[in-house]
C-alpha atoms as a PDB file:
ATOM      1  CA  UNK A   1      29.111  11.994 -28.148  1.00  0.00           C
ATOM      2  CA  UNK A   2      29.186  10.733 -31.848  1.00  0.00           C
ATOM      3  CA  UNK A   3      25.688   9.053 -31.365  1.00  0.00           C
ATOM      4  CA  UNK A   4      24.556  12.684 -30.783  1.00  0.00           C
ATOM      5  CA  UNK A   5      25.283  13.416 -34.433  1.00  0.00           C
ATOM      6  CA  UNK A   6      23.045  11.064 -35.913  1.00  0.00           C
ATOM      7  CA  UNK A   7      20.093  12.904 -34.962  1.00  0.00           C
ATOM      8  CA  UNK A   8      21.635  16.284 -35.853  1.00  0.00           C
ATOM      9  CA  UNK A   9      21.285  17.855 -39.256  1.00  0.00           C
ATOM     10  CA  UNK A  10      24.849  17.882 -39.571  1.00  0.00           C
ATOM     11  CA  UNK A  11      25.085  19.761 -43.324  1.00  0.00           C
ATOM     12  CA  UNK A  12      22.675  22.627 -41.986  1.00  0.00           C
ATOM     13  CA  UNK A  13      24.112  23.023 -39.087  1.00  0.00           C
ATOM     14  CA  UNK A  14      27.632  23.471 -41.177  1.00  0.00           C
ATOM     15  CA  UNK A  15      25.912  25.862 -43.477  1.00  0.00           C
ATOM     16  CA  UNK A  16      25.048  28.040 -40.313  1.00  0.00           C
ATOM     17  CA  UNK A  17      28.209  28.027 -38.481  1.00  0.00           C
ATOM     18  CA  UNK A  18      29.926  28.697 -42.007  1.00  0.00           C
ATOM     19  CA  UNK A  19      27.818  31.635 -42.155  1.00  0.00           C
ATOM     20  CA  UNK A  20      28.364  32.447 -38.486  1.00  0.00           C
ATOM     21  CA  UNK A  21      31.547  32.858 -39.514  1.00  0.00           C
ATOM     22  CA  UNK A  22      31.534  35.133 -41.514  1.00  0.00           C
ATOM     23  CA  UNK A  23      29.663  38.003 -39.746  1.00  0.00           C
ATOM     24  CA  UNK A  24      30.984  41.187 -39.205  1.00  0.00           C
ATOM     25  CA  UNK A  25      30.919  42.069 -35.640  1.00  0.00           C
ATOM     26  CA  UNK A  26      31.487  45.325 -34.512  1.00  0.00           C
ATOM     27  CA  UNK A  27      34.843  46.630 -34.534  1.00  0.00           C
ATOM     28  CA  UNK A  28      36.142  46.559 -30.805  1.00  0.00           C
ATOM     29  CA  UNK A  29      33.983  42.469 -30.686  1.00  0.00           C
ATOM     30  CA  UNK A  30      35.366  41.473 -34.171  1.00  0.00           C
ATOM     31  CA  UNK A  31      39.042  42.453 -32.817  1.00  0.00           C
ATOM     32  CA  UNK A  32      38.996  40.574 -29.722  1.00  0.00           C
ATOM     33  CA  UNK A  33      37.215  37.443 -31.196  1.00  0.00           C
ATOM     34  CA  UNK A  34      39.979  37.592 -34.069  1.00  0.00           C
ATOM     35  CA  UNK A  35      42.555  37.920 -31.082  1.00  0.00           C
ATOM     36  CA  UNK A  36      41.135  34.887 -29.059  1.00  0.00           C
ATOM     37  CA  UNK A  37      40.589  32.726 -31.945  1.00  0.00           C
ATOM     38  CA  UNK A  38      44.105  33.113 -32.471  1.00  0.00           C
ATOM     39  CA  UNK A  39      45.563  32.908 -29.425  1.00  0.00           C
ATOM     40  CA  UNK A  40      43.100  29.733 -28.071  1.00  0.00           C
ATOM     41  CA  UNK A  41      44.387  28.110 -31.525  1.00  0.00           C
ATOM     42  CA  UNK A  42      48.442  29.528 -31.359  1.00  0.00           C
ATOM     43  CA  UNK A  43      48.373  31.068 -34.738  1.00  0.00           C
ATOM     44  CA  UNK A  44      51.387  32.645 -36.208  1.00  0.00           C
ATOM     45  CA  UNK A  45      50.247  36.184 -36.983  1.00  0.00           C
ATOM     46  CA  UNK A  46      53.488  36.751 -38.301  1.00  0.00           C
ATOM     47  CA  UNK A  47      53.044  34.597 -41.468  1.00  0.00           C
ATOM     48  CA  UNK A  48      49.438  36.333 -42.089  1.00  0.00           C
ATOM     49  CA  UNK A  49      49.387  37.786 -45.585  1.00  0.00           C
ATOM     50  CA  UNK A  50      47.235  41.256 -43.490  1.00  0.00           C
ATOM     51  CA  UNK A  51      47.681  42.563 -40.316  1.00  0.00           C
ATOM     52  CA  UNK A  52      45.057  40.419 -37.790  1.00  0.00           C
ATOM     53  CA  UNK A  53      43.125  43.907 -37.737  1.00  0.00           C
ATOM     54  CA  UNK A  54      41.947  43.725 -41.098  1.00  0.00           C
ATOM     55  CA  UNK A  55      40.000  40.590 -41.286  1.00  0.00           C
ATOM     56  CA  UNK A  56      36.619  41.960 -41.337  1.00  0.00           C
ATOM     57  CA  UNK A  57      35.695  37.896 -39.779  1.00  0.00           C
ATOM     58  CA  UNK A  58      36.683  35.170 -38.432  1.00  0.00           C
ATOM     59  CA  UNK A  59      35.749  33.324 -41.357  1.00  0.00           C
ATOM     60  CA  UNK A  60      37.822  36.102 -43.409  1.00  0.00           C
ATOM     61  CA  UNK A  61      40.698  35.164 -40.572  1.00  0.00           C
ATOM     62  CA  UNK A  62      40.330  31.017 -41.250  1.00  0.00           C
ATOM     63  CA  UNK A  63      40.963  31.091 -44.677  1.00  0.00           C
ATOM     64  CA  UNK A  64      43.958  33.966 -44.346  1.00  0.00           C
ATOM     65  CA  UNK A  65      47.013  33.506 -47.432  1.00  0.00           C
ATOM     66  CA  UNK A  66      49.800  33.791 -46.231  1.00  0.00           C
ATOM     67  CA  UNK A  67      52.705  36.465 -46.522  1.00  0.00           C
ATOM     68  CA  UNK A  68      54.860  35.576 -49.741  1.00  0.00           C
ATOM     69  CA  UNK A  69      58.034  33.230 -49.071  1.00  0.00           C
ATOM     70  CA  UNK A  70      56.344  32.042 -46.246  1.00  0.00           C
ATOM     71  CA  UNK A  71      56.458  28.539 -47.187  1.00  0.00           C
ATOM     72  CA  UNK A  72      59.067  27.756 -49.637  1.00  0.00           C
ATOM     73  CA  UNK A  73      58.191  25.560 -52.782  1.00  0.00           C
ATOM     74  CA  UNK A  74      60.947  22.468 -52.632  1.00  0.00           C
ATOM     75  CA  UNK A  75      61.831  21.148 -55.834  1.00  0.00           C
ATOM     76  CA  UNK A  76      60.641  17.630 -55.188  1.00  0.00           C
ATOM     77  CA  UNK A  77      58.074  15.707 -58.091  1.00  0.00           C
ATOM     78  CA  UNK A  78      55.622  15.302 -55.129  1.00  0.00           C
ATOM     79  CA  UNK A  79      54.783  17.608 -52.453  1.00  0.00           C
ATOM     80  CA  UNK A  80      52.676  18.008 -49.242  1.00  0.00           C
ATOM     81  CA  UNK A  81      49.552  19.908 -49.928  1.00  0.00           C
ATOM     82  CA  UNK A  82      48.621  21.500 -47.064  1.00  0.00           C
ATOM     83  CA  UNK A  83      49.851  22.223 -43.570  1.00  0.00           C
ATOM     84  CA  UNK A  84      48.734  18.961 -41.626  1.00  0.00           C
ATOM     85  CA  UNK A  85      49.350  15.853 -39.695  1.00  0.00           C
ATOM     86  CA  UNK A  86      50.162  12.761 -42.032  1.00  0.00           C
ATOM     87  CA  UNK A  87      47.442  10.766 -40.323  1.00  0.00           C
ATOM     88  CA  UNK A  88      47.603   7.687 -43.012  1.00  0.00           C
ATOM     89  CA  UNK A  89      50.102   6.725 -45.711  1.00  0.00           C
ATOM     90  CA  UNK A  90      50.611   3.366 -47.692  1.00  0.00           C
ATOM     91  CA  UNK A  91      50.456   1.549 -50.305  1.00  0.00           C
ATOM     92  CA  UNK A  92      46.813   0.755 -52.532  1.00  0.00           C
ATOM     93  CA  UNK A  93      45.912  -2.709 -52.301  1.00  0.00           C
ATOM     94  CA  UNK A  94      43.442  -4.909 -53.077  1.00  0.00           C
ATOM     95  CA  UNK A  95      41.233  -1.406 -53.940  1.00  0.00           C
ATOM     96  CA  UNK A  96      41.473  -0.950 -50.813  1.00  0.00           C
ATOM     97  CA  UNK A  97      43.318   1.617 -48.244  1.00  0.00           C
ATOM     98  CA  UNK A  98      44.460   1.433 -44.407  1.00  0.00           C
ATOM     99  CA  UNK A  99      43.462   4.115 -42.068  1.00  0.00           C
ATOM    100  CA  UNK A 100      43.701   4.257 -37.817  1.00  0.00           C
ATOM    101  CA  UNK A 101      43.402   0.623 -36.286  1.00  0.00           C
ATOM    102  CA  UNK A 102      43.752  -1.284 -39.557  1.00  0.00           C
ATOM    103  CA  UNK A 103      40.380   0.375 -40.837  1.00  0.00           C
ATOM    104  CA  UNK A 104      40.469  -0.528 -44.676  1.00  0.00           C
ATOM    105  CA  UNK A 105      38.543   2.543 -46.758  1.00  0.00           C
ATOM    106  CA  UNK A 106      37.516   0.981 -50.394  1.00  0.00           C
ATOM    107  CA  UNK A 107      39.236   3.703 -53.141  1.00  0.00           C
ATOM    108  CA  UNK A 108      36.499   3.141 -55.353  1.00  0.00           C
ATOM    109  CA  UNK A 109      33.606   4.308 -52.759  1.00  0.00           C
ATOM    110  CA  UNK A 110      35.610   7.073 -51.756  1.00  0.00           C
ATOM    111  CA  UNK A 111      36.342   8.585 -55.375  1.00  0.00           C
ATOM    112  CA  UNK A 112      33.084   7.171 -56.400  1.00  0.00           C
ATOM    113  CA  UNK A 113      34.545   5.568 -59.715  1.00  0.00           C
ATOM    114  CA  UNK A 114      35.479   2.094 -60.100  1.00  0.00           C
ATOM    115  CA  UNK A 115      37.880   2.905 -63.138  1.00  0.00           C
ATOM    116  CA  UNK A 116      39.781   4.742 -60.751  1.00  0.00           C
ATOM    117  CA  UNK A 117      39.993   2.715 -57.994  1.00  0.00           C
ATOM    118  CA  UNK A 118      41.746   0.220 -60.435  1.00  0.00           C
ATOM    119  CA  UNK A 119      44.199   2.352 -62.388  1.00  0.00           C
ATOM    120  CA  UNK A 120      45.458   3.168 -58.817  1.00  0.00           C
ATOM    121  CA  UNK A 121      46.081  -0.638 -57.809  1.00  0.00           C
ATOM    122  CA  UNK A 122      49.366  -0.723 -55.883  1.00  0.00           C
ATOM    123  CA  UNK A 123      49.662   3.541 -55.955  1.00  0.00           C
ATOM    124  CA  UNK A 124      50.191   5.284 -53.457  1.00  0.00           C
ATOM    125  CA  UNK A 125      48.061   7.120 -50.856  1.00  0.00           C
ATOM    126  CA  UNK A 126      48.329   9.960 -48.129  1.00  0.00           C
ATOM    127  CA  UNK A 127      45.737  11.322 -45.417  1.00  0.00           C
ATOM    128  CA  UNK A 128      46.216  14.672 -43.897  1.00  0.00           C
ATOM    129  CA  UNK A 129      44.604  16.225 -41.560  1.00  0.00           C
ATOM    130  CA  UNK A 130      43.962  19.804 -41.081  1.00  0.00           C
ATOM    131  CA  UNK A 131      43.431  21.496 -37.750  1.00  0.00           C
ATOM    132  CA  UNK A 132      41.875  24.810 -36.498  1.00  0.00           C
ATOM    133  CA  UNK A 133      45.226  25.769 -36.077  1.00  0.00           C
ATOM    134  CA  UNK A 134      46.896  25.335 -39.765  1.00  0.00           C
ATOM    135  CA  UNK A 135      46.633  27.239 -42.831  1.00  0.00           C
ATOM    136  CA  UNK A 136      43.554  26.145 -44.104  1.00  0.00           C
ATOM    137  CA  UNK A 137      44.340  26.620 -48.373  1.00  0.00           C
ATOM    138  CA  UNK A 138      45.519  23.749 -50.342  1.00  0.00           C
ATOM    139  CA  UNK A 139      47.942  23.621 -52.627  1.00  0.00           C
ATOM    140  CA  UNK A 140      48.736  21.049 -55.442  1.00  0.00           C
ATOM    141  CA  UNK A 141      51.251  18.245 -54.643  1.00  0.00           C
ATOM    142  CA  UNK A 142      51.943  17.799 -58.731  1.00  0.00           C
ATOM    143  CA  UNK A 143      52.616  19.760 -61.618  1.00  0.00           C
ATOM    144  CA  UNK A 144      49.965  18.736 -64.259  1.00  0.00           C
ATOM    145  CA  UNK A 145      46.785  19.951 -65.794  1.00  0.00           C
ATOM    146  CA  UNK A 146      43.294  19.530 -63.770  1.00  0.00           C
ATOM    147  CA  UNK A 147      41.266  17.778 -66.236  1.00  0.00           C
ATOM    148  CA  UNK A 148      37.808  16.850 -64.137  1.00  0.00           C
ATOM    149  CA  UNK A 149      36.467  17.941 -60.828  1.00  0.00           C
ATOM    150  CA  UNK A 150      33.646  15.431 -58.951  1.00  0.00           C
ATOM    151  CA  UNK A 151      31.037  17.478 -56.367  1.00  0.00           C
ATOM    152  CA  UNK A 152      30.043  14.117 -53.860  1.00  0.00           C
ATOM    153  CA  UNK A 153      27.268  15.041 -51.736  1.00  0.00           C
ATOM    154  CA  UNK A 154      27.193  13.083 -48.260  1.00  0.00           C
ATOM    155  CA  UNK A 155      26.977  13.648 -44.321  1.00  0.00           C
ATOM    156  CA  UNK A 156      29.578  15.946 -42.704  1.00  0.00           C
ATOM    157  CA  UNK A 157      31.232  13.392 -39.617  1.00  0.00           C
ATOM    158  CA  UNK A 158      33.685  15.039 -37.935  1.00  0.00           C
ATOM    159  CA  UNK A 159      37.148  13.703 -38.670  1.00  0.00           C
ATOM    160  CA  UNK A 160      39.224  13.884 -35.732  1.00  0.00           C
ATOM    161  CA  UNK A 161      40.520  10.462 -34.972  1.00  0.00           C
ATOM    162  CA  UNK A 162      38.102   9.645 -32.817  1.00  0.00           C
ATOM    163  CA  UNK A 163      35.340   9.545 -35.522  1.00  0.00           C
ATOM    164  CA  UNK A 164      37.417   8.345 -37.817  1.00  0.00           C
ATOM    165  CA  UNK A 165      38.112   5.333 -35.865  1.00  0.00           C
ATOM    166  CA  UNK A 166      34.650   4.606 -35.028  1.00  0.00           C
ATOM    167  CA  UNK A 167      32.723   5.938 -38.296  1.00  0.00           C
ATOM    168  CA  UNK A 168      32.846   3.084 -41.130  1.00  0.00           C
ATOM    169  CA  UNK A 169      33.602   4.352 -44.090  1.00  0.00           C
ATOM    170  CA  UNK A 170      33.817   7.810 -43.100  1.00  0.00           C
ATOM    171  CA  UNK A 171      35.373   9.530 -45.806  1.00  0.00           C
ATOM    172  CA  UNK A 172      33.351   7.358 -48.389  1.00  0.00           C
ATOM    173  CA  UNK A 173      29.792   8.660 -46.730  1.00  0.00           C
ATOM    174  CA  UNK A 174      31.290  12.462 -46.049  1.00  0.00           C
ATOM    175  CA  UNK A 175      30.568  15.451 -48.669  1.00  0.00           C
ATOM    176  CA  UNK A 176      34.100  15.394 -51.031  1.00  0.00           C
ATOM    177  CA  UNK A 177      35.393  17.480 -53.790  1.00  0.00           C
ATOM    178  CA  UNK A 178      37.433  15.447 -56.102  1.00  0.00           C
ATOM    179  CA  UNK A 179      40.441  16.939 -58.145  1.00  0.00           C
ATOM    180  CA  UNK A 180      41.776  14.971 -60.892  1.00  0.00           C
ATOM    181  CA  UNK A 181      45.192  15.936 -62.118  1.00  0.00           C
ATOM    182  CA  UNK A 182      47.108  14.780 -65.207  1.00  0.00           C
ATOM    183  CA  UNK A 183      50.471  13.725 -64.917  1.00  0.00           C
ATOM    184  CA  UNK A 184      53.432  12.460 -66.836  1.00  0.00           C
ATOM    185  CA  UNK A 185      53.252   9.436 -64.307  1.00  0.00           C
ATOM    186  CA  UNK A 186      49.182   8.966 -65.076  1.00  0.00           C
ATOM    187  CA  UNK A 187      46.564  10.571 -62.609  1.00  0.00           C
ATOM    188  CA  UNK A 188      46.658  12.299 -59.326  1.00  0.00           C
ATOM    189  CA  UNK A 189      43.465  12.548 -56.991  1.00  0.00           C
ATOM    190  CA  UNK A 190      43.623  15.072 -54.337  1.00  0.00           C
ATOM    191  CA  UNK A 191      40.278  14.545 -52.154  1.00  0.00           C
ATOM    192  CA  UNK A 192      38.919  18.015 -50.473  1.00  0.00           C
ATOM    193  CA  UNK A 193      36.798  16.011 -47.559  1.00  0.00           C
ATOM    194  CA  UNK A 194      34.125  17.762 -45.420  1.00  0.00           C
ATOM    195  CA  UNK A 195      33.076  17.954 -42.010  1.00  0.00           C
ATOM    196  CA  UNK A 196      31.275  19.129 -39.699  1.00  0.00           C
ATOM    197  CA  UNK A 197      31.189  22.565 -39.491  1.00  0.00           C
ATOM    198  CA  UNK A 198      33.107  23.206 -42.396  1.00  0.00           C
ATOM    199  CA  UNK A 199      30.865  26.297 -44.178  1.00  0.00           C
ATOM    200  CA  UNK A 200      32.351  25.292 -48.165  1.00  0.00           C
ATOM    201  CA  UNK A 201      34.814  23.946 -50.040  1.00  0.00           C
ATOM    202  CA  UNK A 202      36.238  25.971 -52.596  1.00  0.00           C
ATOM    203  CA  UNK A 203      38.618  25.747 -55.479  1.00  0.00           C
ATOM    204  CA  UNK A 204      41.158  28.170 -56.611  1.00  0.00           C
ATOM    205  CA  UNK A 205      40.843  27.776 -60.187  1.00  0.00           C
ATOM    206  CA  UNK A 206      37.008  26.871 -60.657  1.00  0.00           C
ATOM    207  CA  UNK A 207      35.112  29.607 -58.263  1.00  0.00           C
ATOM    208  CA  UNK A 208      31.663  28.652 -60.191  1.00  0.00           C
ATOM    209  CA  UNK A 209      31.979  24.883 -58.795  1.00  0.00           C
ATOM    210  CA  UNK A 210      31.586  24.687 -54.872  1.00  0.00           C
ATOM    211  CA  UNK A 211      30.402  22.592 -52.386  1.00  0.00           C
ATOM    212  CA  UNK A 212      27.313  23.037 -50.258  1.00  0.00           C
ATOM    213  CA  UNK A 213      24.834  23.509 -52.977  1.00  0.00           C
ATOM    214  CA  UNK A 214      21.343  23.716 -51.943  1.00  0.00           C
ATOM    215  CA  UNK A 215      19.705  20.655 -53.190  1.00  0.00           C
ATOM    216  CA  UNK A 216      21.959  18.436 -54.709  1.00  0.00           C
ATOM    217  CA  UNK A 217      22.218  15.221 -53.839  1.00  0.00           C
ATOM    218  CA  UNK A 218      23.577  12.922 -56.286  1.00  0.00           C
ATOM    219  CA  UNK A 219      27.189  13.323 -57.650  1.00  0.00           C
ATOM    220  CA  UNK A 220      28.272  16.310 -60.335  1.00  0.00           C
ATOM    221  CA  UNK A 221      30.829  16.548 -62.707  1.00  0.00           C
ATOM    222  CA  UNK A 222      33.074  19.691 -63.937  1.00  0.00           C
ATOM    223  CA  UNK A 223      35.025  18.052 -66.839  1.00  0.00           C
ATOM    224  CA  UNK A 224      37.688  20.784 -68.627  1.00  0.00           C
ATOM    225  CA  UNK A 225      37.458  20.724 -72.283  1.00  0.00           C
ATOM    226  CA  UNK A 226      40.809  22.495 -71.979  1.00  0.00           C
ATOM    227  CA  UNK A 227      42.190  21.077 -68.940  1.00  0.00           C
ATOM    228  CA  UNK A 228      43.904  23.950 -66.501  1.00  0.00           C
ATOM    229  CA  UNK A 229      47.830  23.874 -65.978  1.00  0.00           C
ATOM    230  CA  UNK A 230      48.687  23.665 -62.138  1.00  0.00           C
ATOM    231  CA  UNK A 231      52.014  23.932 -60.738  1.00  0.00           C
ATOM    232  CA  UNK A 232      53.363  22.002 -57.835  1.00  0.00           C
ATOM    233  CA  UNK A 233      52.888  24.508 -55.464  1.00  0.00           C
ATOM    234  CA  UNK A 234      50.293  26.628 -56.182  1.00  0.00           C
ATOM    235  CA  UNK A 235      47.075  27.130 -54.615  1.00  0.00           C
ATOM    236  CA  UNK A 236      44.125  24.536 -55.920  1.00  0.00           C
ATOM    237  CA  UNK A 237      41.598  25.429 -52.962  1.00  0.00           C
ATOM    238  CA  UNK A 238      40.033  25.557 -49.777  1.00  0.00           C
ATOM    239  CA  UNK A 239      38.317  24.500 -46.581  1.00  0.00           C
ATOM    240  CA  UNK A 240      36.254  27.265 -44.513  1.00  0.00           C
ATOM    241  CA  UNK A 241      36.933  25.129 -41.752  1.00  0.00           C
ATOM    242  CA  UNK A 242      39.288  22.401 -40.729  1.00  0.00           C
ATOM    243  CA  UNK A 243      39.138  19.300 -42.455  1.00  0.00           C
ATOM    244  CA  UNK A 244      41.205  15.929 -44.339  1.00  0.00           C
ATOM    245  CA  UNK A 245      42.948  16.634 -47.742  1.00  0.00           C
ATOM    246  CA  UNK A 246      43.461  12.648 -49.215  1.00  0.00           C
ATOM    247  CA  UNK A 247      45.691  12.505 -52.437  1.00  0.00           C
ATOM    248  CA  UNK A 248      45.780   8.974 -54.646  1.00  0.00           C
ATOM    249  CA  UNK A 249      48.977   8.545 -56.666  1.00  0.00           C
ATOM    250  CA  UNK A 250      49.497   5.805 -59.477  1.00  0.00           C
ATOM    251  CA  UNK A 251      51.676   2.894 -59.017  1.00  0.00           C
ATOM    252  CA  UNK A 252      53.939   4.632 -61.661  1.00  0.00           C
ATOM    253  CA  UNK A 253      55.313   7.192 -59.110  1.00  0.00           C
ATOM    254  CA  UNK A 254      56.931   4.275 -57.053  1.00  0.00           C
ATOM    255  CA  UNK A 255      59.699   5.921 -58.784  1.00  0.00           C
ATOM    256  CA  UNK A 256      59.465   8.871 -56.968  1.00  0.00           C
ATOM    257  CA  UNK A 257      57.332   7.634 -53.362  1.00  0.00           C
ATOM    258  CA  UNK A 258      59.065   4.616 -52.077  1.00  0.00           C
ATOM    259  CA  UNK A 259      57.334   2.333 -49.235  1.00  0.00           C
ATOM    260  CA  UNK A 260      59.117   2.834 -46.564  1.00  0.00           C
ATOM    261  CA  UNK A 261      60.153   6.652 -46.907  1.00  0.00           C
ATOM    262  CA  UNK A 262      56.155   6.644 -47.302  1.00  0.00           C
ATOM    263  CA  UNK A 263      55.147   5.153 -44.503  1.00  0.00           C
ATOM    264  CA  UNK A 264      57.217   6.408 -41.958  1.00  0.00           C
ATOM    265  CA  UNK A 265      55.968   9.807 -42.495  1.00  0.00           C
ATOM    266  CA  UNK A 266      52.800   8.900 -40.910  1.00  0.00           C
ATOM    267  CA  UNK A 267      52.215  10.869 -37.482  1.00  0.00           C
ATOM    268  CA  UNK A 268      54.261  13.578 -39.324  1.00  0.00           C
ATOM    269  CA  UNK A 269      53.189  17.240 -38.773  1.00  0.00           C
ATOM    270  CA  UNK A 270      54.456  18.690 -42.449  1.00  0.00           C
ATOM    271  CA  UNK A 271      54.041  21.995 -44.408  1.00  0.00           C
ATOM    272  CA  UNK A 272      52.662  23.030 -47.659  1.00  0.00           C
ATOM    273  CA  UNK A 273      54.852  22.965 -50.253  1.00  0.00           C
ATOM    274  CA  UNK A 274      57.744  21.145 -48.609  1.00  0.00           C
ATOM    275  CA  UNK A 275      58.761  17.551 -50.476  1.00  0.00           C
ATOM    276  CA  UNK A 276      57.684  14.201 -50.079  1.00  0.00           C
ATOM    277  CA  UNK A 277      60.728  12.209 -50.294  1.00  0.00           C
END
């Protein structure tokens, strides 16, 4: 079915369904498509910020906060940034890092900055992945000031394992959103990737910068003269539909992220805000 794709336009037809989305139906339609959606994907209505009946779309719905207290901030250096699957921790190596089957991804191609790639040489690295079933915001695993963001236009894969097995390079040649954060243990890149059918990414603290913009197709860059405090914890952005958060750490937090607590996290269903130990 992936071959399909290839002849699709795959970031038009994600700007549509994102749009889609977010129609208002009628009331008695919009209430039993908000009902259906939720009960095809199991959502828990009962950590909704709003009752299900005032979403005015399913888009609206998607992209739902959640009630306060409903998941606790641990007081670890390093948290999980959304609710996911750990579908790929390690260590860096060689530039280079392992996805499913052994599939190495090259750092630099996916943050699009060889400078990066090499201040992150034996760091660490985690893939989640997001389903139509999780809370869709992300949240920042570090406390630290955002000093850049990078807009990367590309295609928009789907990345369910399946394409991500068979896809080279996938999230190197997929539309990203690149958050640099500034740490006391050097820099942190959490990775927003797209895919298909996700309508936009968004961040919390920078609603001007988005992705999706009509005719752009080389790379942009929001640097912060004064760079924005973040908290571990709290809200950096989010996907309008389901998608892979990637975060890069330094080597220097090998005081904090050992190997092999790492790494056996991996298959891991986890929740925002709870500790990476």
């Amino acid at each position: 079915m992936l071959w399909i794709l290839k002849f699709l336009p795959q970031n038009c037809l994600s700007t549509w369904v994102g749009r889609l989305m977010h129609c208002r139906l009628p009331g008695p339609l919009r209430l039993f498509s908000l009902k259906a959606f939720a009960s095809f994907y199991t959502v828990n209505l009962a950590e909704a910020e709003n009752s299900i009946e005032s979403y005015q779309s399913i888009g609206a719905f998607f992209v739902r906060r959640l009630k306060p207290g409903a998941r606790p901030v641990a007081s670890a250096k390093v948290l999980h940034p959304a609710d996911s699957v750990i579908s790929a921790a390690g260590i860096i190596s060689r530039g280079e890092m392992l996805q499913v089957k052994s599939r190495p991804y090259s750092v630099a191609q996916i943050l699009a900055s060889s400078a990066r790639a090499q201040a992150l040489e034996a760091g660490f690295f985690a893939t989640y992945y997001l389903c139509p079933t999780d809370y869709h915001r992300v949240h920042s695993p570090v406390s630290g000031k955002i000093i850049s963001v990078d807009h990367l236009p590309g295609r928009l894969w789907p990345v369910f394992k399946k394409s991500v097995e068979s896809i080279a390079n996938l999230f190197a040649v997929n539309e990203r959103m690149v958050v640099t954060i500034e740490t006391e243990l050097g820099l942190v890149s959490v990775v927003f990737v797209g895919a298909l059918n996700v309508g936009k990414i968004e961040l919390a603290f920078d609603s001007g910068f988005s992705s999706q913009v009509p005719g752009v197709k080389e790379k942009r860059t929001q640097n912060y003269a004064i760079p924005i405090s973040i908290q571990a914890g709290q809200e950096l952005g989010l996907f309008q539909m389901g998608s892979t958060v990637v975060v890069f750490y330094p080597k220097a937090f090998e005081s904090v992220l050992t190997k092999s607590r790492w790494e056996s996290q991996v298959g891991q269903a986890v929740k925002v805000g709870s500790g990476c130990y």
